[in-house]
Protein backbone atom coordinates (compact mmCIF):
# COMPACT_ATOMS: atom_id res chain seq x y z
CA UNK A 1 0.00 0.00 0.00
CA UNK A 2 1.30 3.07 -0.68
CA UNK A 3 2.53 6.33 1.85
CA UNK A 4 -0.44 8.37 2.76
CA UNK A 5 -0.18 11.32 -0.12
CA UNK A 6 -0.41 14.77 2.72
CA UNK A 7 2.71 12.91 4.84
CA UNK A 8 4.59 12.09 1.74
CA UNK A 9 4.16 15.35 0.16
CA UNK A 10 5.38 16.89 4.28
CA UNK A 11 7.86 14.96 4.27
CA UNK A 12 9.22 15.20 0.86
CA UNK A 13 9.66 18.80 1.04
CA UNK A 14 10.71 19.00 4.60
CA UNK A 15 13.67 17.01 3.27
CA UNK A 16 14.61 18.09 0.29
CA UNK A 17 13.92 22.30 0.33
CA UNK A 18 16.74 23.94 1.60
CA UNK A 19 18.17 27.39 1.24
CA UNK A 20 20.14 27.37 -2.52
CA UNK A 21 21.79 30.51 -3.49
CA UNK A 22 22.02 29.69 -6.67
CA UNK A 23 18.21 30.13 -7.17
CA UNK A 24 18.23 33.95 -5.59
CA UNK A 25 15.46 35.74 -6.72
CA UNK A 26 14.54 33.10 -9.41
CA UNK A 27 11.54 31.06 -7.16
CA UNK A 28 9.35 30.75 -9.86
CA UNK A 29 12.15 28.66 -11.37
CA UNK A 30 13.06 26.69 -8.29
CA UNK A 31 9.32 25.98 -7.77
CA UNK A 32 9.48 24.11 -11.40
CA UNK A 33 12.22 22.44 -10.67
CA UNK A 34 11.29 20.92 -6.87
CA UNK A 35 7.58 20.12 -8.85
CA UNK A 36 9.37 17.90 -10.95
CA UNK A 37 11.53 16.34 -8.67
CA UNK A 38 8.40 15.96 -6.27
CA UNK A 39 6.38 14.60 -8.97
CA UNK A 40 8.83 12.08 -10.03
CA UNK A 41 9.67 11.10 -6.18
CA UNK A 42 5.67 10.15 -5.55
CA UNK A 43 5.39 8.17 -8.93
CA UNK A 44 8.63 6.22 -7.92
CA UNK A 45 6.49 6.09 -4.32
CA UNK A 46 3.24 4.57 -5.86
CA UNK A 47 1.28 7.53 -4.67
CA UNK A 48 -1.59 8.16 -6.71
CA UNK A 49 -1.06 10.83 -9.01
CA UNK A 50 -5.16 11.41 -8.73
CA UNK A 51 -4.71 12.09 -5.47
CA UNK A 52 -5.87 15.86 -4.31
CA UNK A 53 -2.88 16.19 -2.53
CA UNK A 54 -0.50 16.65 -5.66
CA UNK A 55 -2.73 19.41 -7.42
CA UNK A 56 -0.43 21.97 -9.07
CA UNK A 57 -1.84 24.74 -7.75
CA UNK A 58 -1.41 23.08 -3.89
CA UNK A 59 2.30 21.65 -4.76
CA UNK A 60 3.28 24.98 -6.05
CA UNK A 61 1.83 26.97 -2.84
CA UNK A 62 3.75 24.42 -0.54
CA UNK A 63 6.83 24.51 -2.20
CA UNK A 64 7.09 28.06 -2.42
CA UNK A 65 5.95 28.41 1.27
CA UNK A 66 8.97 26.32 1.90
CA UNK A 67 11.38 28.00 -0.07
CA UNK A 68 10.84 31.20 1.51
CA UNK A 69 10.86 29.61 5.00
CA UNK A 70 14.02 28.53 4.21
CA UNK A 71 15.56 31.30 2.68
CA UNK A 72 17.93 32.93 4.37
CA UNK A 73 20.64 35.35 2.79
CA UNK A 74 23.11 35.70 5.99
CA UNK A 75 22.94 32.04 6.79
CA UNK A 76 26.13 31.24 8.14
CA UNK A 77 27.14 35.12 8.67
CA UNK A 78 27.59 36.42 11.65
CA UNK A 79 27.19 40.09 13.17
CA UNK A 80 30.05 41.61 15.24
């Protein structure tokens, strides 16, 4: 049987969106690119991709909600 879809989908970006500076100021294009890598991740998973949990529109808000949680442009800078 496969994961429940909401924990997968937690869990999968809980683990996998971190702070990248490479992607500064380009979300839209990080958000495509953690999609896909999501998407892929829950195929190879045997969640159902007809599952309410992995509508685009949702994915996209969660990702991005993650990306600027995680963003953080003085991470490992410190004030004297």
């Amino acid at each position: 049987m496969a994961e429940n879809p909401s924990n997968f989908v937690r869990d999968w970006i809980s683990e996998h969106v971190h702070s990248d500076p490479f992607f500064n100021g380009r979300t839209e294009e990080r958000v495509g690119s953690v999609m896909k890598r999501l998407s892929a991740a829950s195929k190879e998973a045997e969640i159902p991709q007809d599952d309410p949990e992995l509508a685009p529109d949702l994915l996209r808000d969660l990702i991005q909600a993650a990306i600027e949680r995680t963003y953080n442009p003085s991470a490992g800078l410190r004030s004297f």
